[in-house]
PDB file of N, CA and C in Angstrom:
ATOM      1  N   UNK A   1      -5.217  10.186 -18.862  1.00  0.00           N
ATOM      2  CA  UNK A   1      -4.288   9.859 -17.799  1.00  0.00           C
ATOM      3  C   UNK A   1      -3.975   8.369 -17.848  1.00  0.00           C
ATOM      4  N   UNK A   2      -2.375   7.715 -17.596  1.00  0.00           N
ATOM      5  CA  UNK A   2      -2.057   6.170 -17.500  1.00  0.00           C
ATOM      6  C   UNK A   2      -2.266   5.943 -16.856  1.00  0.00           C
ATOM      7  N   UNK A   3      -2.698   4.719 -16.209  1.00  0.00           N
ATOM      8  CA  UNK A   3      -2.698   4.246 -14.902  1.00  0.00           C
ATOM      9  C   UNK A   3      -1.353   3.455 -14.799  1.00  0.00           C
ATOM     10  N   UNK A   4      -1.049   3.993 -13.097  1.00  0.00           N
ATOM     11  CA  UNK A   4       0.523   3.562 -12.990  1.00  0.00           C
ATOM     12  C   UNK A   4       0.483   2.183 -12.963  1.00  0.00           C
ATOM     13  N   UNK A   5       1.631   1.117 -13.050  1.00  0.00           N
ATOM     14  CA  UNK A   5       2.410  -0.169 -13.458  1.00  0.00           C
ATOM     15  C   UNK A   5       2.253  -0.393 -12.072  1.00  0.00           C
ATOM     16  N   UNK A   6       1.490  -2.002 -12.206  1.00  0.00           N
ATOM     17  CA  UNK A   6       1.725  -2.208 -10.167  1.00  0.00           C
ATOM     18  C   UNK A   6       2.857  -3.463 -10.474  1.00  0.00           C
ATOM     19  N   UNK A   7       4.322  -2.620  -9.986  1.00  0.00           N
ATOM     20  CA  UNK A   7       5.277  -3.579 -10.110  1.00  0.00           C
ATOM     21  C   UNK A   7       5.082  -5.139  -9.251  1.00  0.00           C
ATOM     22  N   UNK A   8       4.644  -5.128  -8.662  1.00  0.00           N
ATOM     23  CA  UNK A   8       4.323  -6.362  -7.908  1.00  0.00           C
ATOM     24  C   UNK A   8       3.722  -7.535  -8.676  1.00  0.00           C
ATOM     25  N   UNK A   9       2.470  -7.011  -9.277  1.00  0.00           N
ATOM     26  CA  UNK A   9       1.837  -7.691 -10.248  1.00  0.00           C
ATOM     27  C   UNK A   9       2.663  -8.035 -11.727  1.00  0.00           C
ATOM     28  N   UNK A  10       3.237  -6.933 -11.981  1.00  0.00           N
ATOM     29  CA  UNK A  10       4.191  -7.590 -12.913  1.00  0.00           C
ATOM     30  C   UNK A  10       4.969  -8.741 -12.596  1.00  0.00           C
ATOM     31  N   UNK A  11       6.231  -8.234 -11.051  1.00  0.00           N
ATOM     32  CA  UNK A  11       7.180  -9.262 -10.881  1.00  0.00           C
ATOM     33  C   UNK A  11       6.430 -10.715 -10.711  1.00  0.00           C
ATOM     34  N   UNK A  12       5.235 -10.898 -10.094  1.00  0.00           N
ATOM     35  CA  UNK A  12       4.398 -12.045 -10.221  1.00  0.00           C
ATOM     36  C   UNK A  12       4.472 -12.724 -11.303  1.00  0.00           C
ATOM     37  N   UNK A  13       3.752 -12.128 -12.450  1.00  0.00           N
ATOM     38  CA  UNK A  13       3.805 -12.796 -13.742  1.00  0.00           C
ATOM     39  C   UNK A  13       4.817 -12.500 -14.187  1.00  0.00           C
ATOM     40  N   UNK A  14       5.855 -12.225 -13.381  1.00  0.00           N
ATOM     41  CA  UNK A  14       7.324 -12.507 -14.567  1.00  0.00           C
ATOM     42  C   UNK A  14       8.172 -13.715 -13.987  1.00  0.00           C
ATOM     43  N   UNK A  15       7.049 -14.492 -12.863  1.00  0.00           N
ATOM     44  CA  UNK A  15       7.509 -15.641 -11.603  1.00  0.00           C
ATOM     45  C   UNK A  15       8.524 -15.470 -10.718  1.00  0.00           C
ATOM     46  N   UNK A  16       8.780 -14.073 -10.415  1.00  0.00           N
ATOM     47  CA  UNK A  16       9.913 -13.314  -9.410  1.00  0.00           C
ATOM     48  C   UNK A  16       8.329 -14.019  -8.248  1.00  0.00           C
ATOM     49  N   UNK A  17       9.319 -14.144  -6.996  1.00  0.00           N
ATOM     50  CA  UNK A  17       8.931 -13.784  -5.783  1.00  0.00           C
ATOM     51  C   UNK A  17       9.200 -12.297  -5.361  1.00  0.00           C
ATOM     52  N   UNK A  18       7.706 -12.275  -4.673  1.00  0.00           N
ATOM     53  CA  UNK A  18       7.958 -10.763  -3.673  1.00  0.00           C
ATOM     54  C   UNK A  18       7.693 -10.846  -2.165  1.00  0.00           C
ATOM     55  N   UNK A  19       7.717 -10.039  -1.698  1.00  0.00           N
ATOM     56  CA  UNK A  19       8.124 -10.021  -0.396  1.00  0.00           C
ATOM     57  C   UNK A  19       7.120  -8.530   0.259  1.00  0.00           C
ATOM     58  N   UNK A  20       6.383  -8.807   1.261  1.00  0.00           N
ATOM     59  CA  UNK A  20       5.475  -7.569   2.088  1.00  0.00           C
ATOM     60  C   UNK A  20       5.518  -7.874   3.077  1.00  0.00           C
ATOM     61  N   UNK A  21       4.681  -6.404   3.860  1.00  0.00           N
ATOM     62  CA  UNK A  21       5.042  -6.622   5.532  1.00  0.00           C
ATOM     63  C   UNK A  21       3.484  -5.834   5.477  1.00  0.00           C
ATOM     64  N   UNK A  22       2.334  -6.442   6.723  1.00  0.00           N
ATOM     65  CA  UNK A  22       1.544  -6.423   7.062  1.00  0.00           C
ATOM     66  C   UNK A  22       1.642  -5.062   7.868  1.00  0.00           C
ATOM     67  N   UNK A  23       1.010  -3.794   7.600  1.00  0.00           N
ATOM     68  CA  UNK A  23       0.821  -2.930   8.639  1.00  0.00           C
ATOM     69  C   UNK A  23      -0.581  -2.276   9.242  1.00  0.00           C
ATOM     70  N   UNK A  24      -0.317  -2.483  10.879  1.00  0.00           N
ATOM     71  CA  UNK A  24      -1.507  -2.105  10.958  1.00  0.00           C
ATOM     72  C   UNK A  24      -1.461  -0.783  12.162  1.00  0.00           C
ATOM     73  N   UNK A  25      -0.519   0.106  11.749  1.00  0.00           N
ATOM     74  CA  UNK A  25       0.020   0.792  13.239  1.00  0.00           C
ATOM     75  C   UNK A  25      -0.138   2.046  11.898  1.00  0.00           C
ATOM     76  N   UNK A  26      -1.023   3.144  12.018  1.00  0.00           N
ATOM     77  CA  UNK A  26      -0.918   4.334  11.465  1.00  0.00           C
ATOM     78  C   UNK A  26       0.410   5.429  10.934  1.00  0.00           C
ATOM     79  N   UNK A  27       1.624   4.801  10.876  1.00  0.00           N
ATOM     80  CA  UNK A  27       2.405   5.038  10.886  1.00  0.00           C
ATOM     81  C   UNK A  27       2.800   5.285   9.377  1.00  0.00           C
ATOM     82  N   UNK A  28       3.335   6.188   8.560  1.00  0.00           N
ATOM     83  CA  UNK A  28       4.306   6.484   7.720  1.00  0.00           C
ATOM     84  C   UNK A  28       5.806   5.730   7.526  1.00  0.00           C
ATOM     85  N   UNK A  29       6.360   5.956   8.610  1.00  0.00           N
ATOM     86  CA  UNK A  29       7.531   6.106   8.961  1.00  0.00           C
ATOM     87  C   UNK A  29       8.021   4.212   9.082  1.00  0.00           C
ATOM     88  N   UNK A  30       6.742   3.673   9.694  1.00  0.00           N
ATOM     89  CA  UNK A  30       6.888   1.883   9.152  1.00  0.00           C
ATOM     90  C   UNK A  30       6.701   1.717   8.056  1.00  0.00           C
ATOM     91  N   UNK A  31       6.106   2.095   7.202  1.00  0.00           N
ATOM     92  CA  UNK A  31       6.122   1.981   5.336  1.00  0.00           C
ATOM     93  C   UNK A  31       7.644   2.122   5.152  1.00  0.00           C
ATOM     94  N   UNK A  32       7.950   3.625   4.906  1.00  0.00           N
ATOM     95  CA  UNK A  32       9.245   3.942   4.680  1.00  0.00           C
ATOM     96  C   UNK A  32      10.348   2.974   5.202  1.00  0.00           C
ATOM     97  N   UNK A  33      10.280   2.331   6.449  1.00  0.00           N
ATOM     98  CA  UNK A  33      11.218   1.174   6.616  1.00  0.00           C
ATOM     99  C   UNK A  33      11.224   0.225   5.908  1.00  0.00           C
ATOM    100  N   UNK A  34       9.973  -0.269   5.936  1.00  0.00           N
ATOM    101  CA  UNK A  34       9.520  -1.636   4.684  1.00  0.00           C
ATOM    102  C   UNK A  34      10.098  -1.243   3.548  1.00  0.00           C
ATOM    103  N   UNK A  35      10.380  -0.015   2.675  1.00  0.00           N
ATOM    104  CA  UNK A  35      10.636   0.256   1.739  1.00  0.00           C
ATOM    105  C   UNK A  35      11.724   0.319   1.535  1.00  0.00           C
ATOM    106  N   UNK A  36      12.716   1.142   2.625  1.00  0.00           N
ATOM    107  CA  UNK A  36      13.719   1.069   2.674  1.00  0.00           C
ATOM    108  C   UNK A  36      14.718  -0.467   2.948  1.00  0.00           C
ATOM    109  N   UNK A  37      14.041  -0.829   3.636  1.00  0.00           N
ATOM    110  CA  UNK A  37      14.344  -2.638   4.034  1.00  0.00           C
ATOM    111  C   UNK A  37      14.447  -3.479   2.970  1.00  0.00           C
ATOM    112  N   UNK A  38      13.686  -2.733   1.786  1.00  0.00           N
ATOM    113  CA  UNK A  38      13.477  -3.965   0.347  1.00  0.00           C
ATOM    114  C   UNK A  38      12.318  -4.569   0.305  1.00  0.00           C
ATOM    115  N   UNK A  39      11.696  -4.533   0.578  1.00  0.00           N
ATOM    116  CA  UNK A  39      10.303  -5.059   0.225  1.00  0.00           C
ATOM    117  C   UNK A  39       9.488  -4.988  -0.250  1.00  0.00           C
ATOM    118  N   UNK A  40       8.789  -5.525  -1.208  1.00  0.00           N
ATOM    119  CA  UNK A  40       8.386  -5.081  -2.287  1.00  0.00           C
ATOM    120  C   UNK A  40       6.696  -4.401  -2.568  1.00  0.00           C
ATOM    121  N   UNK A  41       6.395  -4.835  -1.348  1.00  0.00           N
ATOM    122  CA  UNK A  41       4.996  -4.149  -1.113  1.00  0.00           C
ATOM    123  C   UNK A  41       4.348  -4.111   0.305  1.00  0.00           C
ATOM    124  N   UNK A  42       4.056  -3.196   0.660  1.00  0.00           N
ATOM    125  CA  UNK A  42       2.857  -3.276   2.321  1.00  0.00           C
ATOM    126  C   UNK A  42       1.978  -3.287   2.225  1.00  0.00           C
ATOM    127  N   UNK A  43       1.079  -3.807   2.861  1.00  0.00           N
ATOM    128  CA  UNK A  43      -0.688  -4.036   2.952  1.00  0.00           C
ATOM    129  C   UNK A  43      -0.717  -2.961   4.289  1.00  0.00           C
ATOM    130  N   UNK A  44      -1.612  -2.153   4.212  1.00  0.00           N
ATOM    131  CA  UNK A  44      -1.920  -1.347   5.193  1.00  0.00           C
ATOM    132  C   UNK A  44      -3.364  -2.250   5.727  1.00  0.00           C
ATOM    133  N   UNK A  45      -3.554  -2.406   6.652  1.00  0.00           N
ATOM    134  CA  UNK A  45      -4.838  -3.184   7.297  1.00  0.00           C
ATOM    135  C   UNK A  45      -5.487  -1.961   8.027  1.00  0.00           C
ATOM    136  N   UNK A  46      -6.554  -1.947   6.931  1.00  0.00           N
ATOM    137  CA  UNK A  46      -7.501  -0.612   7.805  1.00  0.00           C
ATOM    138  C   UNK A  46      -8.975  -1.189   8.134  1.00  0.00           C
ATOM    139  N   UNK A  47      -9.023  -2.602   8.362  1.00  0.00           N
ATOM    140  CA  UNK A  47     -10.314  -3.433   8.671  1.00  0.00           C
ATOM    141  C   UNK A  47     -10.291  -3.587   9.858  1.00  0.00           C
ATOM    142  N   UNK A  48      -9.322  -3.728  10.588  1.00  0.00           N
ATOM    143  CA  UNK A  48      -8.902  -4.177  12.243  1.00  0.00           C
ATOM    144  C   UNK A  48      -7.817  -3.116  13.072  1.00  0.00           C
ATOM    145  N   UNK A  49      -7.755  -2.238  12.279  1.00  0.00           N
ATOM    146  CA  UNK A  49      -6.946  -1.313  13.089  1.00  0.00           C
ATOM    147  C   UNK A  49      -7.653   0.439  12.917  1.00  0.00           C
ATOM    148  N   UNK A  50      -7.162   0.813  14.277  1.00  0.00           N
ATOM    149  CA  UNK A  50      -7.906   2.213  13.707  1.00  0.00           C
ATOM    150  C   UNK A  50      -6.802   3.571  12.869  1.00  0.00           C
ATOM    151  N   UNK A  51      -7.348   3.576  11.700  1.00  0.00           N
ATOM    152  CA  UNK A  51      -6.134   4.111  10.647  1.00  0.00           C
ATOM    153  C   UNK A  51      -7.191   4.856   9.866  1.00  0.00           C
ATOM    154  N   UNK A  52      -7.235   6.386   9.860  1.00  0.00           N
ATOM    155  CA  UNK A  52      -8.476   7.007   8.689  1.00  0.00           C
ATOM    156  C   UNK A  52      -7.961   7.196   7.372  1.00  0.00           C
ATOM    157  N   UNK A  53      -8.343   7.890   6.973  1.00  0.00           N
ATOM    158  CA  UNK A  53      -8.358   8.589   5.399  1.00  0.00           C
ATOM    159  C   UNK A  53      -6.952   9.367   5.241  1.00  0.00           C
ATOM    160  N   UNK A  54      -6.816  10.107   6.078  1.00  0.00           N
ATOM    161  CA  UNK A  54      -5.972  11.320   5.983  1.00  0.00           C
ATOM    162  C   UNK A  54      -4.546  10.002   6.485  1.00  0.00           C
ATOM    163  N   UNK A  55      -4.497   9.668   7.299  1.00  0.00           N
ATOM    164  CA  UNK A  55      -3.469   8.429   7.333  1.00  0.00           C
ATOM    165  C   UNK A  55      -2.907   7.919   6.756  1.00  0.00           C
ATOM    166  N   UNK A  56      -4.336   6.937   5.790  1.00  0.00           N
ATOM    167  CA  UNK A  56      -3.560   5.982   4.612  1.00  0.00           C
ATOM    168  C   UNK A  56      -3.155   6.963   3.552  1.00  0.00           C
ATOM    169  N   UNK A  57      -3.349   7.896   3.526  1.00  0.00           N
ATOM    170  CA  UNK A  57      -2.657   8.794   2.483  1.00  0.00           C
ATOM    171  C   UNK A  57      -1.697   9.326   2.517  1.00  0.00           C
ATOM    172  N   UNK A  58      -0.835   9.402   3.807  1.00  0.00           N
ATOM    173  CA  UNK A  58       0.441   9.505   4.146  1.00  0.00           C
ATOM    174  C   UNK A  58       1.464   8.528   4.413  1.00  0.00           C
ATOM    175  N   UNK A  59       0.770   7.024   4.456  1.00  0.00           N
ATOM    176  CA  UNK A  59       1.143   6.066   4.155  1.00  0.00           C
ATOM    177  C   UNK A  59       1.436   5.966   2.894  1.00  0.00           C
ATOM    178  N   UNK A  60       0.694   6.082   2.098  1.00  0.00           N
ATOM    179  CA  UNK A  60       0.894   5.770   0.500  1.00  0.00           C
ATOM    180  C   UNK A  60       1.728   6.710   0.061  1.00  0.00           C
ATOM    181  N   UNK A  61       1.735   8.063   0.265  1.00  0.00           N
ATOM    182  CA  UNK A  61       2.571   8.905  -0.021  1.00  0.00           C
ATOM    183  C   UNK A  61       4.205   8.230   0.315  1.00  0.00           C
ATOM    184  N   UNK A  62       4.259   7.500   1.647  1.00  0.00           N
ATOM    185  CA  UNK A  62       5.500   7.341   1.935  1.00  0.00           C
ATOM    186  C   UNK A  62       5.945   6.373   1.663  1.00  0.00           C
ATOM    187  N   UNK A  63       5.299   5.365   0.935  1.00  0.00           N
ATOM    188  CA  UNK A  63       5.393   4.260   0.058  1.00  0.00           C
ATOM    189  C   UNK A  63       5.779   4.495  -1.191  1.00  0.00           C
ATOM    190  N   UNK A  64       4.797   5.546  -2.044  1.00  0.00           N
ATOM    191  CA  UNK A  64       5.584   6.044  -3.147  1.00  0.00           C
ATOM    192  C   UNK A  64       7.145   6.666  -3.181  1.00  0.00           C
ATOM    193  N   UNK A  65       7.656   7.100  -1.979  1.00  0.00           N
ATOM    194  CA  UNK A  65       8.891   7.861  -2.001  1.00  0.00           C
ATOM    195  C   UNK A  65       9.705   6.768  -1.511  1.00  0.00           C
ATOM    196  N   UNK A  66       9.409   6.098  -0.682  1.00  0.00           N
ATOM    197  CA  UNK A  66      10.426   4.719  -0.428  1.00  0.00           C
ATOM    198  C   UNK A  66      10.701   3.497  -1.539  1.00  0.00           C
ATOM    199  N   UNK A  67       9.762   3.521  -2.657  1.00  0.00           N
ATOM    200  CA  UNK A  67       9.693   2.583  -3.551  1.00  0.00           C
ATOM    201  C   UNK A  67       9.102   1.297  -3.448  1.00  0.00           C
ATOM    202  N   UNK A  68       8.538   1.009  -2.614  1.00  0.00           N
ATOM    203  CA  UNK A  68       7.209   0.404  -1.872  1.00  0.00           C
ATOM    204  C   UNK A  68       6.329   0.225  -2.446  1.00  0.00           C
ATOM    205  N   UNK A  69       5.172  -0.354  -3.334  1.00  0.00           N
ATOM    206  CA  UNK A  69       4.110  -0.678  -3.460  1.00  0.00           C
ATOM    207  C   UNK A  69       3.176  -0.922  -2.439  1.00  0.00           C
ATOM    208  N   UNK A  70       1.981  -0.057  -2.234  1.00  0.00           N
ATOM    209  CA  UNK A  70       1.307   0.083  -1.584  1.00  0.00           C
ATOM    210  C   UNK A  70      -0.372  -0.632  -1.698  1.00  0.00           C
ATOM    211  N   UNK A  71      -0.680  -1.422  -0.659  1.00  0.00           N
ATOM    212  CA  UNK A  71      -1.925  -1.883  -0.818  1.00  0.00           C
ATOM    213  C   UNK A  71      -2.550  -1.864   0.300  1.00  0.00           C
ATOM    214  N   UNK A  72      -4.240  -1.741   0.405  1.00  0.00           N
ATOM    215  CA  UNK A  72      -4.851  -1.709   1.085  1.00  0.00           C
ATOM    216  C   UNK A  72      -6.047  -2.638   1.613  1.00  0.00           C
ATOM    217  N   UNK A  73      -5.586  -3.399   2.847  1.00  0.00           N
ATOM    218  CA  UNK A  73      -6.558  -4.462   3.223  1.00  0.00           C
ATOM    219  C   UNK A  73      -8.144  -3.411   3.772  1.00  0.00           C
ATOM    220  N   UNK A  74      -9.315  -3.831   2.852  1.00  0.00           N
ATOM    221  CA  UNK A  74     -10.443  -3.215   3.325  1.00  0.00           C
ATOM    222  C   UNK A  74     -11.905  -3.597   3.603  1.00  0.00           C
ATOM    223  N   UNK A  75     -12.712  -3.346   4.345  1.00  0.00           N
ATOM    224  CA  UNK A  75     -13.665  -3.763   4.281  1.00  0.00           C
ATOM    225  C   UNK A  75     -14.498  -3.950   3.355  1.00  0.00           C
ATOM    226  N   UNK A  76     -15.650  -4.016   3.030  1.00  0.00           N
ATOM    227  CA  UNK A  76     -16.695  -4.256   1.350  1.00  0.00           C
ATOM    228  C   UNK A  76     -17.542  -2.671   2.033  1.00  0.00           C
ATOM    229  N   UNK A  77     -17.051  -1.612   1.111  1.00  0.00           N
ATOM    230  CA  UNK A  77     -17.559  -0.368   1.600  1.00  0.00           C
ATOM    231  C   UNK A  77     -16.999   0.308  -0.188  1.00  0.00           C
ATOM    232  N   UNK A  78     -17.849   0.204  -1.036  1.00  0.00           N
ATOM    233  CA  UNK A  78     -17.491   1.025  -2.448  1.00  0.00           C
ATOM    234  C   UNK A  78     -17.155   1.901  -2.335  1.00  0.00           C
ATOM    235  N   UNK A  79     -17.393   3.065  -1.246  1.00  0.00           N
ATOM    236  CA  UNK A  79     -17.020   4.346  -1.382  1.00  0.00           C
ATOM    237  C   UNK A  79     -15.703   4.745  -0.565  1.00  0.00           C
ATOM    238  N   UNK A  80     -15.360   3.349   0.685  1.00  0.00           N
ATOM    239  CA  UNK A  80     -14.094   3.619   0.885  1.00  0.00           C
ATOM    240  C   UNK A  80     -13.162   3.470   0.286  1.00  0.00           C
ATOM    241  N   UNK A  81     -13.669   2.195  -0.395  1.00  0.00           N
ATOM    242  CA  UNK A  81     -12.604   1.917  -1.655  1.00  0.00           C
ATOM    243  C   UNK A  81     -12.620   2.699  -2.735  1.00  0.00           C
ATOM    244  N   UNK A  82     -13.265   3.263  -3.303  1.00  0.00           N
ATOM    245  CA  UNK A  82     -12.869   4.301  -4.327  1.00  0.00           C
ATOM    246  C   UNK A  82     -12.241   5.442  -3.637  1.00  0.00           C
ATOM    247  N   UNK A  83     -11.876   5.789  -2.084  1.00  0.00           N
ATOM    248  CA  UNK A  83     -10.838   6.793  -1.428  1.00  0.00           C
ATOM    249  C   UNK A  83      -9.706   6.024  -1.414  1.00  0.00           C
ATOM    250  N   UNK A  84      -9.617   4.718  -1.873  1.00  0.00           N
ATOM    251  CA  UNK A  84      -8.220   4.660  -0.801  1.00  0.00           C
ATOM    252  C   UNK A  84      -7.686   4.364  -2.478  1.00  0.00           C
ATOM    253  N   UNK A  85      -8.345   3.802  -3.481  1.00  0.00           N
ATOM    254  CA  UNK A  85      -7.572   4.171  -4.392  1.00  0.00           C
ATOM    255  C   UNK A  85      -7.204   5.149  -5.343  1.00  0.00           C
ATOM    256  N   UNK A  86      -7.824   6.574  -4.911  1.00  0.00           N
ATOM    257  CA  UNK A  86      -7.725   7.349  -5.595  1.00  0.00           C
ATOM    258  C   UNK A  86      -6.515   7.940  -4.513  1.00  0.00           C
ATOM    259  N   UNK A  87      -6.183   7.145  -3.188  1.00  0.00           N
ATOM    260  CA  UNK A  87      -5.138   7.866  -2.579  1.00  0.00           C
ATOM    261  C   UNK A  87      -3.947   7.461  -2.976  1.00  0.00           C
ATOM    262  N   UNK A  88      -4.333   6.188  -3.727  1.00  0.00           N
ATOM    263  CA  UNK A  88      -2.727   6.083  -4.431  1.00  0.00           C
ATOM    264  C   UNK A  88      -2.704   4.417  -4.275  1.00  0.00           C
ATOM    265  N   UNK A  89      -3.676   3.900  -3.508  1.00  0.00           N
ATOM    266  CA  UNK A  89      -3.491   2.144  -3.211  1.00  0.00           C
ATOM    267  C   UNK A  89      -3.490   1.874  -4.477  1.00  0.00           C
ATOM    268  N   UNK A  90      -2.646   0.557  -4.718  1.00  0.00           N
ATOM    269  CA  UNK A  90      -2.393  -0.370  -5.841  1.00  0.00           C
ATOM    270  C   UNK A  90      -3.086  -1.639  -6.094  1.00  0.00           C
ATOM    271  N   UNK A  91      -3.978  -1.242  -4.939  1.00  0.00           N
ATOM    272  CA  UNK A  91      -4.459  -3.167  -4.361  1.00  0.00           C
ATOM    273  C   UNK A  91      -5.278  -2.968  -3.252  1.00  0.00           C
TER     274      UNK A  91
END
């Protein structure tokens, strides 16, 4: 299996500026705006907000369909972090 291209990290080292929006409201439907808005990536903040598993995965889902790059602000927990990137986080 490839591991997908985190366009962000590319446009970085290609010295493009990018552009994200901080979310911390369990919401889908604010990704999909960010995405739709142009922006080139969201940080979902699941350290200070209450947002579970089944959540950020409908987040990311709706990041992938908006064209969004998706990342996840997290606590130091190995095993959450190996969920949130097998849910699709880029970061």
């Amino acid at each position: 299996m490839e591991l997908k291209k985190n366009p962000v990290k590319q446009a970085i080292g290609e010295g493009r500026t990018v552009f994200g929006l901080y979310i911390a409201v369990p919401s889908p439907v604010m990704v999909e705006l960010a995405g739709y808005a142009g922006f080139d990536f969201v940080r979902i903040d699941i350290c200070h907000s209450p947002v579970d598993l089944p959540a950020i995965a409908g987040m990311i889902r709706a990041a992938e369909a908006s064209g969004v790059t998706p990342t996840v602000r997290v606590d130091y927990d190995p095993p959450l972090i190996a969920k949130v990137l097998e849910a699709g986080a880029m970061g």
